[in-house]
C-alpha atoms as a PDB file:
ATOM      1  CA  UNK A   1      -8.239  10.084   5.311  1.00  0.00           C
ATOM      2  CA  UNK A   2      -9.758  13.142   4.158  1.00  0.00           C
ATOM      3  CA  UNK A   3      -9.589  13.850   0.728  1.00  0.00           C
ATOM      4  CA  UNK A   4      -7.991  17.139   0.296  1.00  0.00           C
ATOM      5  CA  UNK A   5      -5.247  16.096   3.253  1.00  0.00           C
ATOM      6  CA  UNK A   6      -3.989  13.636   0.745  1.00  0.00           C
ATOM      7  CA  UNK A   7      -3.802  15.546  -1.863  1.00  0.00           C
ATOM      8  CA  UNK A   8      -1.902  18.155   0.049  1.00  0.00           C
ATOM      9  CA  UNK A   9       0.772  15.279   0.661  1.00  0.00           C
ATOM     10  CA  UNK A  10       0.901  14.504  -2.657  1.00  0.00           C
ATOM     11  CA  UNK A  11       1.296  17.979  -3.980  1.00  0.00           C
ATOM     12  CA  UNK A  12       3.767  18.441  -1.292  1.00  0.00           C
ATOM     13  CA  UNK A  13       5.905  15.222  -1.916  1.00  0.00           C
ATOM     14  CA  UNK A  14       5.410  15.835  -6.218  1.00  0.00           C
ATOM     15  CA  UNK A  15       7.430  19.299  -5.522  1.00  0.00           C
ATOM     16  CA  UNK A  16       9.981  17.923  -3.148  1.00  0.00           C
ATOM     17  CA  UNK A  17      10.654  15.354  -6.271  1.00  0.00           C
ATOM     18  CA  UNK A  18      10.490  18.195  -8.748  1.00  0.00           C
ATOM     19  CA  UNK A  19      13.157  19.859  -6.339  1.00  0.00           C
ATOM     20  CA  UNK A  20      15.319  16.932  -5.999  1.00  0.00           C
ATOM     21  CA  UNK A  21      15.262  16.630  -9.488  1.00  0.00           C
ATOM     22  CA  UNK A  22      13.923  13.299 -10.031  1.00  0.00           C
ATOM     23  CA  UNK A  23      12.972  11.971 -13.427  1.00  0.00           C
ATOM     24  CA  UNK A  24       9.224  11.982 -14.513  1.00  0.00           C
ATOM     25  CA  UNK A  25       9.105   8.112 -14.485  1.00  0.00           C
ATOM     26  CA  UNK A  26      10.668   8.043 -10.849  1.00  0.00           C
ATOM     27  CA  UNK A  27       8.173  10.960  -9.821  1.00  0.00           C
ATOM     28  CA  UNK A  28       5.117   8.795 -11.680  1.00  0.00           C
ATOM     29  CA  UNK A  29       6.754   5.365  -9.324  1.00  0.00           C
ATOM     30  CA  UNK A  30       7.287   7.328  -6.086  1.00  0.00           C
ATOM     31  CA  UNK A  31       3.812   9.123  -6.231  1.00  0.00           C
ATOM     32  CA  UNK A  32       2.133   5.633  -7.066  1.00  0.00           C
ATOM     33  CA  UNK A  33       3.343   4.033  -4.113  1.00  0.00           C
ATOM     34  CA  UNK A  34       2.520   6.659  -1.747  1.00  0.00           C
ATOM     35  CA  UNK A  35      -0.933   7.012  -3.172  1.00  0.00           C
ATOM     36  CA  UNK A  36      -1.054   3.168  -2.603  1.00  0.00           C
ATOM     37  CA  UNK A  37       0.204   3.033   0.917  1.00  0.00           C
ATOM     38  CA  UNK A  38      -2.490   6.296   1.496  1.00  0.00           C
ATOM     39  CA  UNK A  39      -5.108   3.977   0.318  1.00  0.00           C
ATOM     40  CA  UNK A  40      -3.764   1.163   2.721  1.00  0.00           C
ATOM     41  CA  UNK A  41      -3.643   3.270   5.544  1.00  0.00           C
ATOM     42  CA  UNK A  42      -7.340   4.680   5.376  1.00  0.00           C
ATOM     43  CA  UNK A  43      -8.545   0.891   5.243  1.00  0.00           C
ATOM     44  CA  UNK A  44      -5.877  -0.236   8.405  1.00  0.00           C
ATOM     45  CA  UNK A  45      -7.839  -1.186  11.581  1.00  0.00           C
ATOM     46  CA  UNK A  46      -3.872   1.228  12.735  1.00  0.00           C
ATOM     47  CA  UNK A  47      -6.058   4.270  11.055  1.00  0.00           C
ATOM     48  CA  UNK A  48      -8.444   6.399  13.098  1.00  0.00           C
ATOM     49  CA  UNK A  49     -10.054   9.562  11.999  1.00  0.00           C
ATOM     50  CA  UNK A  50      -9.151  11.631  14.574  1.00  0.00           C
ATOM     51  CA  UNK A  51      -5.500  10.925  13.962  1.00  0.00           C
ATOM     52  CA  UNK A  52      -2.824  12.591  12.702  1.00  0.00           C
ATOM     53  CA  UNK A  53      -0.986  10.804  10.194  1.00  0.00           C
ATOM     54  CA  UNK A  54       2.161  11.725  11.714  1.00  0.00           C
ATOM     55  CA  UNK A  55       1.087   9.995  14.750  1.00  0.00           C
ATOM     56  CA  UNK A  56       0.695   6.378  13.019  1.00  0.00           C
ATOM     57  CA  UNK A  57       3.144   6.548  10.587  1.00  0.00           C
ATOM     58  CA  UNK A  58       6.540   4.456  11.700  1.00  0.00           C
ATOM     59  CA  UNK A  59       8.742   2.016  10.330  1.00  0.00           C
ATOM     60  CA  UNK A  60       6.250  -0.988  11.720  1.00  0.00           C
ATOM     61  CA  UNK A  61       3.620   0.458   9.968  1.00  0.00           C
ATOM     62  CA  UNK A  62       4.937   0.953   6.832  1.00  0.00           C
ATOM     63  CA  UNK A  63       6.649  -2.335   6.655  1.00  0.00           C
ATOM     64  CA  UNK A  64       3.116  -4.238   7.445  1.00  0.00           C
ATOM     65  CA  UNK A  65       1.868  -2.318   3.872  1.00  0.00           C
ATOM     66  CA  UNK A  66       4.698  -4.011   2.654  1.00  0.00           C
ATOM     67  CA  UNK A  67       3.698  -7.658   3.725  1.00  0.00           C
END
């Protein structure tokens, strides 16, 4: 996954905390994880370059990060 996509998501998801009002430690947990499961994605034989990641997120993917 390119760089400055994730980032994006991050920056993105970091403000919809900030909106929802979350508390800097759940903010710091949230963002951890997500940079985590970003990290598992771009190393999944499920990730291709020329996909979108809305195209190969789901609930089965995400709970195979999990296992």
């Amino acid at each position: 996954m390119e760089e400055e996509k994730a980032r994006c998501i991050l920056n993105d998801y970091e403000a919809y905390l900030t909106h929802e009002e979350k508390s800097s430690g759940t903010k710091e947990k949230y963002l951890r994880d997500v940079r985590s499961f970003l990290k598992w994605m771009e190393n999944s034989s499920r990730w291709n370059q020329t996909m979108r990641l809305e195209n190969v997120l789901s609930m089965e993917t995400a709970a195979g990060w999990k296992e």
